[in-house]
PDB file of N, CA and C in Angstrom:
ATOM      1  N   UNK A   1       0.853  -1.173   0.000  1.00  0.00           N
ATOM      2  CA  UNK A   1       0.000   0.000   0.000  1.00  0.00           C
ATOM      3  C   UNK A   1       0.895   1.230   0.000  1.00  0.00           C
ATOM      4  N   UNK A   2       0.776   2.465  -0.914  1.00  0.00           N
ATOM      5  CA  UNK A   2       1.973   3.466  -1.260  1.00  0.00           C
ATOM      6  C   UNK A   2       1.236   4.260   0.092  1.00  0.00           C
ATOM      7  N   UNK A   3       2.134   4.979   0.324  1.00  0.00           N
ATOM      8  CA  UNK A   3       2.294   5.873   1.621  1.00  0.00           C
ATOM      9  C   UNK A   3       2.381   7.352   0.762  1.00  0.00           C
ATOM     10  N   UNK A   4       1.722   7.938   0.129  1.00  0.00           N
ATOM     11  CA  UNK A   4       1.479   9.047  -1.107  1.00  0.00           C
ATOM     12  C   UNK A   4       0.261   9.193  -0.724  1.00  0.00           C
ATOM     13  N   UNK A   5       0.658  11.229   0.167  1.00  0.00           N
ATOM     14  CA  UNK A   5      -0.939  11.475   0.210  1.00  0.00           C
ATOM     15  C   UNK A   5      -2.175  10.840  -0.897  1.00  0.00           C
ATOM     16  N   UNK A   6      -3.283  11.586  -0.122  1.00  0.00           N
ATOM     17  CA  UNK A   6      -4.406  11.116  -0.740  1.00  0.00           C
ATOM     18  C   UNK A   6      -4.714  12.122  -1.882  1.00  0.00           C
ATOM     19  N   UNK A   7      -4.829  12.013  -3.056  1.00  0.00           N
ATOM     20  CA  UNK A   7      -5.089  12.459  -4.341  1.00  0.00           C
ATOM     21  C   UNK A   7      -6.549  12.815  -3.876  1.00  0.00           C
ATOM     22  N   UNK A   8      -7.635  13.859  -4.684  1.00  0.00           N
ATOM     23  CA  UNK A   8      -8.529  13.920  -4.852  1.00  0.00           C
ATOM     24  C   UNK A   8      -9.514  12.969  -6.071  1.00  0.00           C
ATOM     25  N   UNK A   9      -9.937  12.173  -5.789  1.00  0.00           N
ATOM     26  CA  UNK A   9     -10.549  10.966  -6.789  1.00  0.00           C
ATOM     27  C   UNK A   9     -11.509  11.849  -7.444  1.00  0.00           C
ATOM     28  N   UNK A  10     -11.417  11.188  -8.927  1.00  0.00           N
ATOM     29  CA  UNK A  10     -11.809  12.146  -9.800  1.00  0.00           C
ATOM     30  C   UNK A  10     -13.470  12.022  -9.843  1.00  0.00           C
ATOM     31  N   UNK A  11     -13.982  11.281  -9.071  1.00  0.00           N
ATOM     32  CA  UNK A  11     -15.466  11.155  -9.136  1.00  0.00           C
ATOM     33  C   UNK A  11     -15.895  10.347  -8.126  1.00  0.00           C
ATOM     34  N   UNK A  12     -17.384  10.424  -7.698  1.00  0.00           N
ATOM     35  CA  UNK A  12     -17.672   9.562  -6.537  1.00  0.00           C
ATOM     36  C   UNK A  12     -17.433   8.705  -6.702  1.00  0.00           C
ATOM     37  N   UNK A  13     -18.373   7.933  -7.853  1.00  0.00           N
ATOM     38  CA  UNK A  13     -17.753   6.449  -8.539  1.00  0.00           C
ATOM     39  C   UNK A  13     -16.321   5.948  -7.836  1.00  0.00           C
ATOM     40  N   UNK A  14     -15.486   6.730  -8.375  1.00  0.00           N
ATOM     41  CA  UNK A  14     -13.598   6.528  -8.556  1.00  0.00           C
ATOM     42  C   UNK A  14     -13.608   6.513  -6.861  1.00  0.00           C
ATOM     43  N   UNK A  15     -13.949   7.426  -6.130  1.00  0.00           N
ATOM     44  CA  UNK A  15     -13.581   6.992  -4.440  1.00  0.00           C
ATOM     45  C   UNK A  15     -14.338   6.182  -4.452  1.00  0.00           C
ATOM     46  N   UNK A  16     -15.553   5.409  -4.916  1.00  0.00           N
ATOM     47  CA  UNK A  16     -16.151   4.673  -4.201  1.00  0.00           C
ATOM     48  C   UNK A  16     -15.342   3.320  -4.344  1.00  0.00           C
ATOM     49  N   UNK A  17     -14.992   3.162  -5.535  1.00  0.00           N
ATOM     50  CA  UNK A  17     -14.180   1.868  -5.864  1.00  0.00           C
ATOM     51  C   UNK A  17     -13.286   1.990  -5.228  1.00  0.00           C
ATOM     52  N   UNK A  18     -11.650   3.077  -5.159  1.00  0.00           N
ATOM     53  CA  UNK A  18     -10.995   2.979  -4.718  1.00  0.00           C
ATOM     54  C   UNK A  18     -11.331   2.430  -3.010  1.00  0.00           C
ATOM     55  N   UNK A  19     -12.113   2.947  -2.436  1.00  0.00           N
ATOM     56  CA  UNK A  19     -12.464   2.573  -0.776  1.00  0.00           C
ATOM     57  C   UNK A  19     -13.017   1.241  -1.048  1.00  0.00           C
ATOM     58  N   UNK A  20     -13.665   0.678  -1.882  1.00  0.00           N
ATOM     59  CA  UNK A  20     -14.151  -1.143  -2.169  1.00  0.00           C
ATOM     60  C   UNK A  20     -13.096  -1.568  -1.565  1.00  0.00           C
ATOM     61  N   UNK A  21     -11.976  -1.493  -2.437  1.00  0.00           N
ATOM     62  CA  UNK A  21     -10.591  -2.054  -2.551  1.00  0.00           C
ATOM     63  C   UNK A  21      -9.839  -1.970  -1.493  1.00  0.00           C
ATOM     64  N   UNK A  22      -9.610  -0.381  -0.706  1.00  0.00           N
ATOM     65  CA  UNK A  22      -9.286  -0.576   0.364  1.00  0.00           C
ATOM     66  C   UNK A  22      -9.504  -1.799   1.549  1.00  0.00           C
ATOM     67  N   UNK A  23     -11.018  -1.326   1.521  1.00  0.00           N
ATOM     68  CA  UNK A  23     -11.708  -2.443   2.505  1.00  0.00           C
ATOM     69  C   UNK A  23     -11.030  -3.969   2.493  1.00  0.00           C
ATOM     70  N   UNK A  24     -11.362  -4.049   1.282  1.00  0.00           N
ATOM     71  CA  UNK A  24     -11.055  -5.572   0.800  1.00  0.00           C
ATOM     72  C   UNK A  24      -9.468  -5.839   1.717  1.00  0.00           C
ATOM     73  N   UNK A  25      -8.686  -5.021   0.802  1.00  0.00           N
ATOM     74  CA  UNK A  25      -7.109  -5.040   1.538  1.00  0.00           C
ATOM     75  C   UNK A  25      -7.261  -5.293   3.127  1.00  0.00           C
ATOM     76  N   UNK A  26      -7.624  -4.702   4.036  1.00  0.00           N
ATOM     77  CA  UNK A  26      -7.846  -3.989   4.912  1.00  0.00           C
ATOM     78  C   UNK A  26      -8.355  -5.182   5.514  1.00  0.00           C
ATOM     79  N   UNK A  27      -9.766  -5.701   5.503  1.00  0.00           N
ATOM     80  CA  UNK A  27     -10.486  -7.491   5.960  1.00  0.00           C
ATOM     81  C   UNK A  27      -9.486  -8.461   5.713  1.00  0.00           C
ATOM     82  N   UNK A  28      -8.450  -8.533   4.763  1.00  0.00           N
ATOM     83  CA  UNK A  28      -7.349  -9.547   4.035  1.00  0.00           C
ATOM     84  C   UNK A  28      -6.744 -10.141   5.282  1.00  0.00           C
ATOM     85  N   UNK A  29      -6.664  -8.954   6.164  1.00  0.00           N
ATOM     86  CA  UNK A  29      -5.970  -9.576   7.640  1.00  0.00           C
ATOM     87  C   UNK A  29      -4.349  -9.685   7.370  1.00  0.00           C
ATOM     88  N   UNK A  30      -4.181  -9.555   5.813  1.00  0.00           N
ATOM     89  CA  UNK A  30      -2.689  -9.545   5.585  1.00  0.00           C
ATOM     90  C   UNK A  30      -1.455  -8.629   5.382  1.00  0.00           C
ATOM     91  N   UNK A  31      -2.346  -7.412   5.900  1.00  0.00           N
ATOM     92  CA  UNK A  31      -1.155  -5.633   6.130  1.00  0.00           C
ATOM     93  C   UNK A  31      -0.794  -5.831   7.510  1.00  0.00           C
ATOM     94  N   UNK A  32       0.324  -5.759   7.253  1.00  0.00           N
ATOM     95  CA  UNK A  32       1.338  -4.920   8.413  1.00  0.00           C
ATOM     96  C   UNK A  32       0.284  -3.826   9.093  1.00  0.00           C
ATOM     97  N   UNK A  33       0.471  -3.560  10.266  1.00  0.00           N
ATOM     98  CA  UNK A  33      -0.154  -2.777  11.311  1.00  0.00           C
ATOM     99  C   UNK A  33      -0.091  -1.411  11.070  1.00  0.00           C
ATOM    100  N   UNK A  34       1.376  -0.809  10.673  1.00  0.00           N
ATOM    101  CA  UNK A  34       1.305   0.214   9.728  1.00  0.00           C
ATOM    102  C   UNK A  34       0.476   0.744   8.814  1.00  0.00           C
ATOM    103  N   UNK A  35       0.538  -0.257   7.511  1.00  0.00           N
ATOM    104  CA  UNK A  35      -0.117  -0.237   6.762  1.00  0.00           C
ATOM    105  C   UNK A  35      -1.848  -0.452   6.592  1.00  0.00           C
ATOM    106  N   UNK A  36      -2.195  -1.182   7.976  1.00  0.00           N
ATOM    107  CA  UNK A  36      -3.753  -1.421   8.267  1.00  0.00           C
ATOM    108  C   UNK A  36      -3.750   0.025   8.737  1.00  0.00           C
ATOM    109  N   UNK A  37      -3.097   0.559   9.670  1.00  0.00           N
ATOM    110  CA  UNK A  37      -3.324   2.557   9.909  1.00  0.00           C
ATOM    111  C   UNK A  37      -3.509   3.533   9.051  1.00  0.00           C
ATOM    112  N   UNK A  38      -2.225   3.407   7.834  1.00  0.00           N
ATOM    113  CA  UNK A  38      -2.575   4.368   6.691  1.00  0.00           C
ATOM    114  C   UNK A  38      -3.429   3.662   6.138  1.00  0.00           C
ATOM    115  N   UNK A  39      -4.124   2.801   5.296  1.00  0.00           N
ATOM    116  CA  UNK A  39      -5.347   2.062   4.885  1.00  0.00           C
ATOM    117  C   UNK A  39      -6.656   2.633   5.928  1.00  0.00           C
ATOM    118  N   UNK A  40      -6.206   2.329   7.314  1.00  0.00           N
ATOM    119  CA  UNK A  40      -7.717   3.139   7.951  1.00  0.00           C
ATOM    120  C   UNK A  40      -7.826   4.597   7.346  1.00  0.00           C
ATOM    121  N   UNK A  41      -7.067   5.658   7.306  1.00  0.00           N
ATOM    122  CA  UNK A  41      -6.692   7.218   7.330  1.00  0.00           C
ATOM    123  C   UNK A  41      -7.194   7.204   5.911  1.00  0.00           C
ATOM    124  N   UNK A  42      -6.533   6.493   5.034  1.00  0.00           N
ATOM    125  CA  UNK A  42      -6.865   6.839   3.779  1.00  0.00           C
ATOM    126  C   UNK A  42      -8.415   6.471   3.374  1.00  0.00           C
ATOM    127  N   UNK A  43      -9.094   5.563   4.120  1.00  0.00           N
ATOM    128  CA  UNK A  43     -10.787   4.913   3.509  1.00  0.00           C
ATOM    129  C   UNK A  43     -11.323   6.244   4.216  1.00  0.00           C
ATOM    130  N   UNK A  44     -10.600   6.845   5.560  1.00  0.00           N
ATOM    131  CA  UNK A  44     -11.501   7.385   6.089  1.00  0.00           C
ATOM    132  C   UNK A  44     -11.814   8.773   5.570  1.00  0.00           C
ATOM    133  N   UNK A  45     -10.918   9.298   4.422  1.00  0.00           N
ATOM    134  CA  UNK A  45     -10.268  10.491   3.490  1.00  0.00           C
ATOM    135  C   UNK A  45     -11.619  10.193   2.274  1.00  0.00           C
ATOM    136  N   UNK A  46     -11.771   9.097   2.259  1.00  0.00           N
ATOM    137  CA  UNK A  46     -12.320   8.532   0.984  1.00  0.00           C
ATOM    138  C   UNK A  46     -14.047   8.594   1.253  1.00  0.00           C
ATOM    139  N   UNK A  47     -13.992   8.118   2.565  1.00  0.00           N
ATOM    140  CA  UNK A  47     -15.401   8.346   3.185  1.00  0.00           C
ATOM    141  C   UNK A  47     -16.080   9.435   3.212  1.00  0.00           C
ATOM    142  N   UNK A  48     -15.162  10.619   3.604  1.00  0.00           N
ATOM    143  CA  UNK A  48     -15.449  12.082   3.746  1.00  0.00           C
ATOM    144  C   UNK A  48     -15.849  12.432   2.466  1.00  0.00           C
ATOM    145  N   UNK A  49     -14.617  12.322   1.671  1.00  0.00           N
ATOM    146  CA  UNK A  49     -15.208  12.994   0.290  1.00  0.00           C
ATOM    147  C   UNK A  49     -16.536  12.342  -0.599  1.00  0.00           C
ATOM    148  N   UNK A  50     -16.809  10.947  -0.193  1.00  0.00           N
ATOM    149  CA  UNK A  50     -17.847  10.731  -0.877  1.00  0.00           C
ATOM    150  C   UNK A  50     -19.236  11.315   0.119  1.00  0.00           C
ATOM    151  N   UNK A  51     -18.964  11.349   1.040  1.00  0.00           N
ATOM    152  CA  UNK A  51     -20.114  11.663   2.229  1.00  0.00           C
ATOM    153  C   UNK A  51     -20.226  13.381   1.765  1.00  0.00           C
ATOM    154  N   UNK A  52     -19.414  14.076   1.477  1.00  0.00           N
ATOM    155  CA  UNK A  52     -19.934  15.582   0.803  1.00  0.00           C
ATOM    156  C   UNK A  52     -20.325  15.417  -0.719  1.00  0.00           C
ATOM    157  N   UNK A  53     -19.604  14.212  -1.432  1.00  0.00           N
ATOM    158  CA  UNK A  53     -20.021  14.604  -2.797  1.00  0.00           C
ATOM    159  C   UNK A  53     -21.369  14.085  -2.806  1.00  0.00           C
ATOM    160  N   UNK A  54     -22.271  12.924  -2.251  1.00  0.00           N
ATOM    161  CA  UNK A  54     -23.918  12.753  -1.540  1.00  0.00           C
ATOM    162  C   UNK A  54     -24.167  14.244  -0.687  1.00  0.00           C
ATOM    163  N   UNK A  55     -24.066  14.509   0.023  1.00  0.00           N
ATOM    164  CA  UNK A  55     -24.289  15.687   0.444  1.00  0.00           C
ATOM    165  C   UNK A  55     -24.951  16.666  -0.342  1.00  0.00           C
ATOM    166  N   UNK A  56     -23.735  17.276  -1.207  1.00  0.00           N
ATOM    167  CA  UNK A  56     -23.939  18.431  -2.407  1.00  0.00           C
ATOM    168  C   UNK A  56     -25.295  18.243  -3.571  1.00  0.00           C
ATOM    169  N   UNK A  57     -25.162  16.327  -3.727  1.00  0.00           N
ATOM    170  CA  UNK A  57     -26.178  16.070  -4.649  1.00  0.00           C
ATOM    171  C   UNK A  57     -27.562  16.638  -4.120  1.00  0.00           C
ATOM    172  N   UNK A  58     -27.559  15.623  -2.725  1.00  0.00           N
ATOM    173  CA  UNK A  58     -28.683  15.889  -1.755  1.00  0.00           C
ATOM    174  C   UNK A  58     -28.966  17.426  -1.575  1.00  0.00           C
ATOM    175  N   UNK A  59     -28.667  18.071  -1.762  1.00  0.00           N
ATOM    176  CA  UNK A  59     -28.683  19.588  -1.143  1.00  0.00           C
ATOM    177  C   UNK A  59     -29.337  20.299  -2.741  1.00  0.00           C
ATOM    178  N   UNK A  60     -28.634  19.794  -3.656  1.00  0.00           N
ATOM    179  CA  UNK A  60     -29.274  20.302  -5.030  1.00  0.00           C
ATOM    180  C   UNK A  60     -30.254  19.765  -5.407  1.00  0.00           C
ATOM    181  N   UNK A  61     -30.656  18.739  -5.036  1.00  0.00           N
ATOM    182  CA  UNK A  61     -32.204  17.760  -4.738  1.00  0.00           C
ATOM    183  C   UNK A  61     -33.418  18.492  -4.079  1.00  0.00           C
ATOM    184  N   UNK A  62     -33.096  18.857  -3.257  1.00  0.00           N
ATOM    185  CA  UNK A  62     -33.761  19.578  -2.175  1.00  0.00           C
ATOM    186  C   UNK A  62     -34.073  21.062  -2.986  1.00  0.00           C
ATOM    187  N   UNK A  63     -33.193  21.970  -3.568  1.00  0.00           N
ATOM    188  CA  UNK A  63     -33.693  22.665  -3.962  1.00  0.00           C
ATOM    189  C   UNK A  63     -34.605  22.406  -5.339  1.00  0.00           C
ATOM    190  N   UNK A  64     -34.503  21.697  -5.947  1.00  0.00           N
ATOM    191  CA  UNK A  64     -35.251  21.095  -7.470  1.00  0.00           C
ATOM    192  C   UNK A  64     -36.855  20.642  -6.804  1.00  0.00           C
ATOM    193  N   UNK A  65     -36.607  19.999  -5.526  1.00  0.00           N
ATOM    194  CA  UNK A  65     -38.015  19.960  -4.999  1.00  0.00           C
ATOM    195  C   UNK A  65     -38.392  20.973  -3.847  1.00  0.00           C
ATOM    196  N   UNK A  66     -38.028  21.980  -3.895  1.00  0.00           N
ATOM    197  CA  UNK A  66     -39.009  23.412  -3.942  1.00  0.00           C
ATOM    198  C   UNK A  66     -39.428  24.106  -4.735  1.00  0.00           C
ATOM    199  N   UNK A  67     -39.100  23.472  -5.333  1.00  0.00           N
ATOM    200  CA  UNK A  67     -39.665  24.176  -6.968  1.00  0.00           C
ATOM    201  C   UNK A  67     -39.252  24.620  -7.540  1.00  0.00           C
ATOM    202  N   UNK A  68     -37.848  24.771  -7.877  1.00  0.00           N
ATOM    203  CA  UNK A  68     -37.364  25.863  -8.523  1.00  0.00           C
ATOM    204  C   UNK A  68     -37.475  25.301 -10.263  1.00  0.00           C
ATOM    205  N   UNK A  69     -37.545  24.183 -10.032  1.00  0.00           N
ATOM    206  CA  UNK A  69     -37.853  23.796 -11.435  1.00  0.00           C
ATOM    207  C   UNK A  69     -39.851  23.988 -11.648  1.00  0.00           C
ATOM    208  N   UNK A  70     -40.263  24.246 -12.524  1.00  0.00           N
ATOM    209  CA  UNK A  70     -41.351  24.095 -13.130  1.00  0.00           C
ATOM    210  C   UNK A  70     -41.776  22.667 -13.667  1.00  0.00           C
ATOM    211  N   UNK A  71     -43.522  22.127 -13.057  1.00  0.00           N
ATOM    212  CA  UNK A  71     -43.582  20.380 -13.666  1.00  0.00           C
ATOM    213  C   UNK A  71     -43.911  20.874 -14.732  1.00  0.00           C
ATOM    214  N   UNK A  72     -43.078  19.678 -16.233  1.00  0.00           N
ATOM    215  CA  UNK A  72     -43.352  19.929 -17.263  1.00  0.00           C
ATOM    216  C   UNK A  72     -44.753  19.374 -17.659  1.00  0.00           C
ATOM    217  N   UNK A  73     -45.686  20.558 -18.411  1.00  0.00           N
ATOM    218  CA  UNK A  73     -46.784  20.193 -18.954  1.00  0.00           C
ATOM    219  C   UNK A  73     -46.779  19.895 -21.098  1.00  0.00           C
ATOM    220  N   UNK A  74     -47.507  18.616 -21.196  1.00  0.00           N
ATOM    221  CA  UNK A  74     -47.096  18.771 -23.002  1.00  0.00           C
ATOM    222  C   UNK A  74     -48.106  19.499 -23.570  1.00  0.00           C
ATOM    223  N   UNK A  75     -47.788  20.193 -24.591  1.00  0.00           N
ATOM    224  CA  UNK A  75     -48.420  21.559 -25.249  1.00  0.00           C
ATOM    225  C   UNK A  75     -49.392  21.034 -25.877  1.00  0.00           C
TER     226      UNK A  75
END
């Protein structure tokens, strides 16, 4: 597991997989204690950013159902 801050993942998708994988590593039972630490730090980097990029969606959701959109009627 590289010890190279955490990059910003280019999409939820992309952290979401990358943190799959972590996990996986991580349950393997087969990292060094070290490496099970930066593996925790880094899913938990990964967690955050997907927990705001749901967030932001959720929040632009919320405004689309106050209405700011108009229901479409056909002419």
């Amino acid at each position: 597991m590289p010890k190279a801050p955490l990059t910003t993942p280019a999409s939820y998708e992309a952290a979401l997989e990358e943190l799959e994988q972590l996990v996986g590593l991580i349950e393997s039972g087969q990292l060094p204690l070290e490496q099970l630490l930066t593996g925790y730090r880094q899913g938990a980097e990964l967690l955050q950013f997907c927990r705001d990029k749901l967030q932001a969606v959720e929040q632009q959701v919320k405004v689309l159902d106050e209405g700011a959109l108009k229901p479409w009627t056909p002419e």
